[in-house]
Protein backbone atom coordinates (compact mmCIF):
# COMPACT_ATOMS: atom_id res chain seq x y z
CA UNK A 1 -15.84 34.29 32.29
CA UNK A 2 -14.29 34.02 28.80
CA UNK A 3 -13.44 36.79 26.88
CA UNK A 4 -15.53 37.97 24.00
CA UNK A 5 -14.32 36.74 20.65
CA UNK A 6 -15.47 34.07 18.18
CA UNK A 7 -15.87 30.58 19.22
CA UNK A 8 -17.61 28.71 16.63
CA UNK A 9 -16.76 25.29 14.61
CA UNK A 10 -13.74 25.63 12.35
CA UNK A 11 -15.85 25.18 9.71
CA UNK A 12 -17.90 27.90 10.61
CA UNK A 13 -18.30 30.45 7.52
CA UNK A 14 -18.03 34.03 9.21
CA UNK A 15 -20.40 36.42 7.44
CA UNK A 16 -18.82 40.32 6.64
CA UNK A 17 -21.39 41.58 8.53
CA UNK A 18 -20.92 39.82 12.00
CA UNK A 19 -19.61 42.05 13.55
CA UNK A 20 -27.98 43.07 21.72
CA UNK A 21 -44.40 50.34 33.05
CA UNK A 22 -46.99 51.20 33.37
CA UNK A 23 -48.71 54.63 33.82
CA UNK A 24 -46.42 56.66 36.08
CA UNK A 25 -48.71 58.02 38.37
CA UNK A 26 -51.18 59.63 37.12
CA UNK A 27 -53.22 60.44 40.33
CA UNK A 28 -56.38 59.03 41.00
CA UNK A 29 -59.33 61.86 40.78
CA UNK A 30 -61.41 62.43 44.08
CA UNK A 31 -64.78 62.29 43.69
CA UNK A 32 -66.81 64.66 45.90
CA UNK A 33 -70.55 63.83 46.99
CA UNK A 34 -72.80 66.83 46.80
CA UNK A 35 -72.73 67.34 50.84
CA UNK A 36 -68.99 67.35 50.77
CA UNK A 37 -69.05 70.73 48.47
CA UNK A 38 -72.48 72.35 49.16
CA UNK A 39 -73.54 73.85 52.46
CA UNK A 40 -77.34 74.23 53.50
CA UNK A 41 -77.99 77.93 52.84
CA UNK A 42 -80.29 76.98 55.50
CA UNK A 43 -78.62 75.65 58.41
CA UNK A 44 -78.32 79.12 59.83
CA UNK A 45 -81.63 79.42 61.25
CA UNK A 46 -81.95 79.94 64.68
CA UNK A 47 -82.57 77.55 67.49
CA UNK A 48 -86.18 76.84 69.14
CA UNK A 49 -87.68 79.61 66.41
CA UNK A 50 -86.13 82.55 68.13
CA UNK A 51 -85.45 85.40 66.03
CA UNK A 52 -81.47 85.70 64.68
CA UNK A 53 -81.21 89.39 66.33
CA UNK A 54 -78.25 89.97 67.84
CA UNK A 55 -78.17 91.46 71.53
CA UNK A 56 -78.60 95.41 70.14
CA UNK A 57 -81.28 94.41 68.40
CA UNK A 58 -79.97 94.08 64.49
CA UNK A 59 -81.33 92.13 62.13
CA UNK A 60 -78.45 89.09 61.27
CA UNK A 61 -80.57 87.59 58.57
CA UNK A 62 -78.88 89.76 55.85
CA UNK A 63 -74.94 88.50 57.29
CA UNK A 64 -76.00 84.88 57.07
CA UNK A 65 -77.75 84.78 53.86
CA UNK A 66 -74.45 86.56 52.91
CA UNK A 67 -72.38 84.12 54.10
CA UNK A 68 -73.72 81.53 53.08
CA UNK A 69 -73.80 82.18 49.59
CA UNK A 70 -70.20 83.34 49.75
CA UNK A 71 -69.44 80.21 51.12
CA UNK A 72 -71.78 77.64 48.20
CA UNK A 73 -69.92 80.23 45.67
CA UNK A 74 -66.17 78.89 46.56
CA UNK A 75 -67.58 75.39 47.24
CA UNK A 76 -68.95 75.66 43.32
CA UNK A 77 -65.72 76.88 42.62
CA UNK A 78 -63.40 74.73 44.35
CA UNK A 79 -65.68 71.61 42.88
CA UNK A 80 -65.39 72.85 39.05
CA UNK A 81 -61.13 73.39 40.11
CA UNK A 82 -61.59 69.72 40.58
CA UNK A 83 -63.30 69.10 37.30
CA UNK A 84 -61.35 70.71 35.54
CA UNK A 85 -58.11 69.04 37.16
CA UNK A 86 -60.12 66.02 36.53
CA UNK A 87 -60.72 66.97 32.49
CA UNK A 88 -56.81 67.44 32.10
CA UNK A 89 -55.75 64.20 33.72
CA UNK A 90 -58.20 62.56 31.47
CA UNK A 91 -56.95 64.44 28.56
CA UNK A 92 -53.20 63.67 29.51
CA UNK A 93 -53.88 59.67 29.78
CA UNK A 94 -55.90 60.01 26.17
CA UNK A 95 -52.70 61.65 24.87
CA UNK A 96 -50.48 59.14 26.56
CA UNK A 97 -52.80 56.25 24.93
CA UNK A 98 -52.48 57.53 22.04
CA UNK A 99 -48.58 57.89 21.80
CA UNK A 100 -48.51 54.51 22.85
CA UNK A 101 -51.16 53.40 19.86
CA UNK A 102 -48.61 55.09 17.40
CA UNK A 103 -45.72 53.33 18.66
CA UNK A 104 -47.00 50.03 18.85
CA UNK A 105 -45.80 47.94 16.23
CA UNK A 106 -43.74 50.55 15.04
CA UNK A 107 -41.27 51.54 17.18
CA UNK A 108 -38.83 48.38 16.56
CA UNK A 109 -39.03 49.16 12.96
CA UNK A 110 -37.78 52.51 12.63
CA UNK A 111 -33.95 53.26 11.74
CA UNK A 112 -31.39 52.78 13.85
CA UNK A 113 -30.56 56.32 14.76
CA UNK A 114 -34.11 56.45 15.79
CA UNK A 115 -33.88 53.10 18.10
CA UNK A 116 -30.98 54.34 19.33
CA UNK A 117 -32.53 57.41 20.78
CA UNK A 118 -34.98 55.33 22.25
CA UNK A 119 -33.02 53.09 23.83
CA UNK A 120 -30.89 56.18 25.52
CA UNK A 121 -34.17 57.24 26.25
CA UNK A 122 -35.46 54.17 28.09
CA UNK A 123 -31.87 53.20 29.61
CA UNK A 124 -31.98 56.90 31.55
CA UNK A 125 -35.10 55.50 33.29
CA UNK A 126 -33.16 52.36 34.79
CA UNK A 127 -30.17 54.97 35.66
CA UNK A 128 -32.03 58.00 36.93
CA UNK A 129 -29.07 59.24 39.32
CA UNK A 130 -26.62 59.39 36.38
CA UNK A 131 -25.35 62.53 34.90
CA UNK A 132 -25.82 63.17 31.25
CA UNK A 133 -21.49 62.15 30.56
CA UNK A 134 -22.47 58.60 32.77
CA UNK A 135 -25.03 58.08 30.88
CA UNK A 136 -23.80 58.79 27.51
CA UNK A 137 -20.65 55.93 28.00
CA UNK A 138 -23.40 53.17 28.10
CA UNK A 139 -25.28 54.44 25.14
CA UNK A 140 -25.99 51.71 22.73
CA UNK A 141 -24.24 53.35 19.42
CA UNK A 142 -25.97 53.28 16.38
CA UNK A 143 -23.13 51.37 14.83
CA UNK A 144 -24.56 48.35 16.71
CA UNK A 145 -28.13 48.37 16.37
CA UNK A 146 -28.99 46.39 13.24
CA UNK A 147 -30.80 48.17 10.58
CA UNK A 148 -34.37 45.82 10.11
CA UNK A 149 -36.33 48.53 8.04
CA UNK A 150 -36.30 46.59 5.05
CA UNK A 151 -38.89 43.88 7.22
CA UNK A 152 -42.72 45.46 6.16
CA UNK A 153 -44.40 42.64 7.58
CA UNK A 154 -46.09 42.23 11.05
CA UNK A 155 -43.56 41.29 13.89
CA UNK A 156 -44.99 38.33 15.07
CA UNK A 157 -43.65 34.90 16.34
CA UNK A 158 -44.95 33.98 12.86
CA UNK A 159 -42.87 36.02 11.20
CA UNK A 160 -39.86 35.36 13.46
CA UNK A 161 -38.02 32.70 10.83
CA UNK A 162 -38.75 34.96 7.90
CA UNK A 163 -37.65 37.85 10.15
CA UNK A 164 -34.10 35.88 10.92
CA UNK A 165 -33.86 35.18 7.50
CA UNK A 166 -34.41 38.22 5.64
CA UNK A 167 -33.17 41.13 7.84
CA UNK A 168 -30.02 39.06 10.01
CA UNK A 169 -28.55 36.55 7.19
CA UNK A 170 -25.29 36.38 9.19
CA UNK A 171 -27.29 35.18 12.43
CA UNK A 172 -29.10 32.89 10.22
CA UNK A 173 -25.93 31.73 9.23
CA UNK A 174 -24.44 31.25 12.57
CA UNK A 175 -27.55 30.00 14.44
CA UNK A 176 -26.93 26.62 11.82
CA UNK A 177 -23.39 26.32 13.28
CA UNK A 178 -22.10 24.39 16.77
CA UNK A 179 -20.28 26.49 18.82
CA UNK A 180 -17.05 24.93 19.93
CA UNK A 181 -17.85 25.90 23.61
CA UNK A 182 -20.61 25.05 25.80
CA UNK A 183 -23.10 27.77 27.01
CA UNK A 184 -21.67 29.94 24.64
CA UNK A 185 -25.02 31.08 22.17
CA UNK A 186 -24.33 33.22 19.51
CA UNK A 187 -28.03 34.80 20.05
CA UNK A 188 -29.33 36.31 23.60
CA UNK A 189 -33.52 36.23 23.02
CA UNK A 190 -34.41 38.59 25.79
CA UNK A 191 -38.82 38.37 26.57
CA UNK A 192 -40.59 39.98 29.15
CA UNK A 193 -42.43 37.04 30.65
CA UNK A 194 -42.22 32.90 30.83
CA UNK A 195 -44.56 32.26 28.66
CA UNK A 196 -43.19 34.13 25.94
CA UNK A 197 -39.91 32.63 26.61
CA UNK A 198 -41.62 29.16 26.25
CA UNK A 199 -43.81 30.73 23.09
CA UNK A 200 -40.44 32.01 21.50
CA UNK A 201 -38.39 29.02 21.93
CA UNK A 202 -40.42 26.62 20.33
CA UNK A 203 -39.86 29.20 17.01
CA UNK A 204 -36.10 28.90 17.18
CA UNK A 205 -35.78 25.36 16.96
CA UNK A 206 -37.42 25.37 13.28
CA UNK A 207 -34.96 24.02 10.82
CA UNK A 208 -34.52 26.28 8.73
CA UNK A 209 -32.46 28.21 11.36
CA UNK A 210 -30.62 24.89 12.81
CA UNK A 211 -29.98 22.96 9.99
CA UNK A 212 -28.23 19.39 10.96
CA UNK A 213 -25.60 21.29 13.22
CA UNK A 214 -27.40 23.92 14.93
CA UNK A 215 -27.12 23.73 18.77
CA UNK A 216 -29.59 23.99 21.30
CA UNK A 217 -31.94 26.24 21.92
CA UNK A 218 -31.51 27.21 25.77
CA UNK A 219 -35.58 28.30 27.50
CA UNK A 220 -34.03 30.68 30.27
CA UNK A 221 -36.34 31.48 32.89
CA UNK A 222 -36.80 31.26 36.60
CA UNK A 223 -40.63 30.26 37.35
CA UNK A 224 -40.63 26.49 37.76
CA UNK A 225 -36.76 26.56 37.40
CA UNK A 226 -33.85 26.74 39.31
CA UNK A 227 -30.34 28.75 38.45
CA UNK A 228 -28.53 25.17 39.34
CA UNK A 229 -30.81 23.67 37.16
CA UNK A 230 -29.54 26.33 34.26
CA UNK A 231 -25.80 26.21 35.25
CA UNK A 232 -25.43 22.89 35.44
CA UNK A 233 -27.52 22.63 31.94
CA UNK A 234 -25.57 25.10 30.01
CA UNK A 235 -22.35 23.63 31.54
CA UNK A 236 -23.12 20.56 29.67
CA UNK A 237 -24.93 21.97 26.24
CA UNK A 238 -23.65 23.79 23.38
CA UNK A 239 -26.23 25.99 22.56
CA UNK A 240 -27.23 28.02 19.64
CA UNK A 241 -29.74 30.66 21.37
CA UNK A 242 -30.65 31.13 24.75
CA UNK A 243 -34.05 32.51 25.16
CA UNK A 244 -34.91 34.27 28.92
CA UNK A 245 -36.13 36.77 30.85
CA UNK A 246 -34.03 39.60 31.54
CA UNK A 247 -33.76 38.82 35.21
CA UNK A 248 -32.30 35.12 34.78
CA UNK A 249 -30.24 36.04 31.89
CA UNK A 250 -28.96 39.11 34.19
CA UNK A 251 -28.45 36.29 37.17
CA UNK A 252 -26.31 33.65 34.98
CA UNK A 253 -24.34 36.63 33.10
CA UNK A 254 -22.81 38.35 36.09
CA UNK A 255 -23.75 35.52 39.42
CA UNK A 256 -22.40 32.52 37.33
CA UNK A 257 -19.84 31.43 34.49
CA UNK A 258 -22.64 29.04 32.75
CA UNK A 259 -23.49 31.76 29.97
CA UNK A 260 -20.81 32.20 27.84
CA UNK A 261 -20.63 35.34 25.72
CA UNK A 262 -17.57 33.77 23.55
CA UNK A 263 -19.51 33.26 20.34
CA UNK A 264 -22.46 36.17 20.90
CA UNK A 265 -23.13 38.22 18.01
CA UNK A 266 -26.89 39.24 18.22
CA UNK A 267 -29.59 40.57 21.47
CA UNK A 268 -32.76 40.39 20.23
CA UNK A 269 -34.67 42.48 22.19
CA UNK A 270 -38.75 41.58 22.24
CA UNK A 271 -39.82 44.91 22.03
CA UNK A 272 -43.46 44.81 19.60
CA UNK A 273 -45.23 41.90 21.80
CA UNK A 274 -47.00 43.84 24.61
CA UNK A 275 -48.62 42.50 27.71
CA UNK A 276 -52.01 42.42 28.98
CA UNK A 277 -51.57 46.02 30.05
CA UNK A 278 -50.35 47.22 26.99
CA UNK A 279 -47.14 47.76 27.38
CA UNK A 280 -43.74 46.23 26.08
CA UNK A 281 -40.51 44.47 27.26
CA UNK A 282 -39.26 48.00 28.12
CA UNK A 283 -42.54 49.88 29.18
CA UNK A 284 -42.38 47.71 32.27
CA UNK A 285 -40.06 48.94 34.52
CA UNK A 286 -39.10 45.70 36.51
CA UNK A 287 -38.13 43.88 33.21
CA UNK A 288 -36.48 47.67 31.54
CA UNK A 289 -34.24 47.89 34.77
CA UNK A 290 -33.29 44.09 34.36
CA UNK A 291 -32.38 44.72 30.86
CA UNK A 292 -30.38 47.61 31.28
CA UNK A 293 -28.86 47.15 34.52
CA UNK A 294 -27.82 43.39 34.39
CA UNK A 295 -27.55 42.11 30.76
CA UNK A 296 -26.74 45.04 28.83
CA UNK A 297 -24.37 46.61 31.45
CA UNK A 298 -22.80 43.46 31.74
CA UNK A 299 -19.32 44.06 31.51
CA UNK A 300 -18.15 41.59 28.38
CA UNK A 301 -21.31 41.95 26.65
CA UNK A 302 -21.26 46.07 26.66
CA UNK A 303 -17.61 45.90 25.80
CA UNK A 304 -19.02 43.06 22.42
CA UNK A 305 -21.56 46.43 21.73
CA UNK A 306 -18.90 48.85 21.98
CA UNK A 307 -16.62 47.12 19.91
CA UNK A 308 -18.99 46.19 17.40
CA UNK A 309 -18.95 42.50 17.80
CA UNK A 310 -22.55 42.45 18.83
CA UNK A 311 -25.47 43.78 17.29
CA UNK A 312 -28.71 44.60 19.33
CA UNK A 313 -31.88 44.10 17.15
CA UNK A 314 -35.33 44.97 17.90
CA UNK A 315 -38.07 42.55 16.89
């Protein structure tokens, strides 16, 4: 695989500023029918209608009536234990929910000390059996998370262009160039699913990014494709952007020497477009673990974020 550097038309103007689910667990509540918690107070009766004396000639109705109450006492209280169990789980997911609500649309917005917090934060899920100094060497530094909070406006596909435009000038910039190489983007798209891909590429390819020179825009993904199909595509193309899904950008970065990371500068990370179950690119834990594990602990391209050379942006 080529080293990471610049690899772009000699013409190419280089911008100063060029330098990347679900609930856990929460237990399902038992329900209890009424005859799985009370007992029949009375169900001690004796058999045939004989008396309940006992053979010296006592009286057991006081013992049982006793009993049994004792007992219907601790099955009340083992059933409002349960409720109450019940009442904080509920309370727990509301307050989950809710953290969620807040983030939403938000998140990807704040500054980059903030994202970059968040990203340590999700990247220790991925990596749960390394120690805090493991960890900490494949933090995403601050220094290389681009700084989008002057963008007010909804992060939509709509905005995308405007997005590019405003916030990223140098990618902008670069996204109108060739690259000398082929397979060698200068933007990684990563989306959670196919059909964002799909969605996502068809934004890219506006003109005002590509211009007359722009490359192609490579639609990464591995439902109805092949990896020969990609190799053997990128092999031949001089791209622009490559939009995918973490797993079959993760599978042509480290399996293959199709995906060039020669002339990368930006990972756009799809973090504000959630899925049916409400959660984003990173909330999932299939698609987090892809991200973390296989494109952004991919040996050139962490070395591009540590270095600077590559600037992870959160859209």
């Amino acid at each position: 695989m080529n080293q990471v550097g610049d690899d772009l038309e000699d013409d190419f103007v280089l911008d100063d500023t060029v330098a990347l689910s679900g609930d856990e667990g929460l237990d399902n509540v038992v329900q209890l029918d009424d005859e799985d918690v009370f007992v029949d107070a009375g169900s001690d009766e004796g058999q045939d209608g004989e008396d309940d004396d006992d053979e010296y000639g006592n009286d057991n109705d006081h013992d049982n009536i006793a009993s049994s109450t004792k007992d219907t006492d601790a099955a009340r209280a083992k059933k409002r234990k349960r409720r109450e169990k019940e009442k904080e789980r509920k309370a727990k997911k509301i307050k989950l929910a809710e953290a969620t609500e807040k983030i939403e649309g938000s998140i990807a917005s704040q500054s980059p000390q903030k994202l970059s917090d968040y990203l340590a934060a999700m990247q220790a899920k991925s990596f749960p059996k390394l120690s805090a100094i493991e960890l900490d060497d494949l933090r995403i530094p601050e220094s290389s998370i681009a700084d989008t909070t002057a963008w007010t406006e909804s992060r939509t596909l709509d905005g995308l262009v405007g997005f590019i435009t405003k916030v990223l000038p140098s990618l902008r910039l670069r996204l109108s160039q060739k690259s000398k190489s082929n397979g060698a983007p200068t933007l990684l798209y990563i989306a959670g699913a196919a059909l964002r891909v799909a969605d996502v590429t068809r934004v890219l390819k506006n003109n005002k990014l590509q211009g007359d020179k722009g490359g192609d825009v490579a639609k990464l993904f591995a439902k109805h494709f092949k990896l020969a199909q990609h190799v053997a595509y990128l092999k031949r193309t001089k791209v622009g952007a490559a939009v995918g899904t973490p797993g079959r950008l993760g599978k042509l970065l480290n399996d293959t020497d199709a995906l060039n990371v020669s002339a990368l500068s930006h990972i756009i990370l799809d973090i504000t477009y959630k899925d049916a179950k409400n959660r984003n690119l990173l909330e999932i834990p299939e698609t987090r673990d892809e991200v973390f594990q296989t494109v952004l602990n991919n040996e050139l391209v962490l070395k591009g974020i540590k270095e600077g050379k590559i600037q992870v942006v959160l859209f």
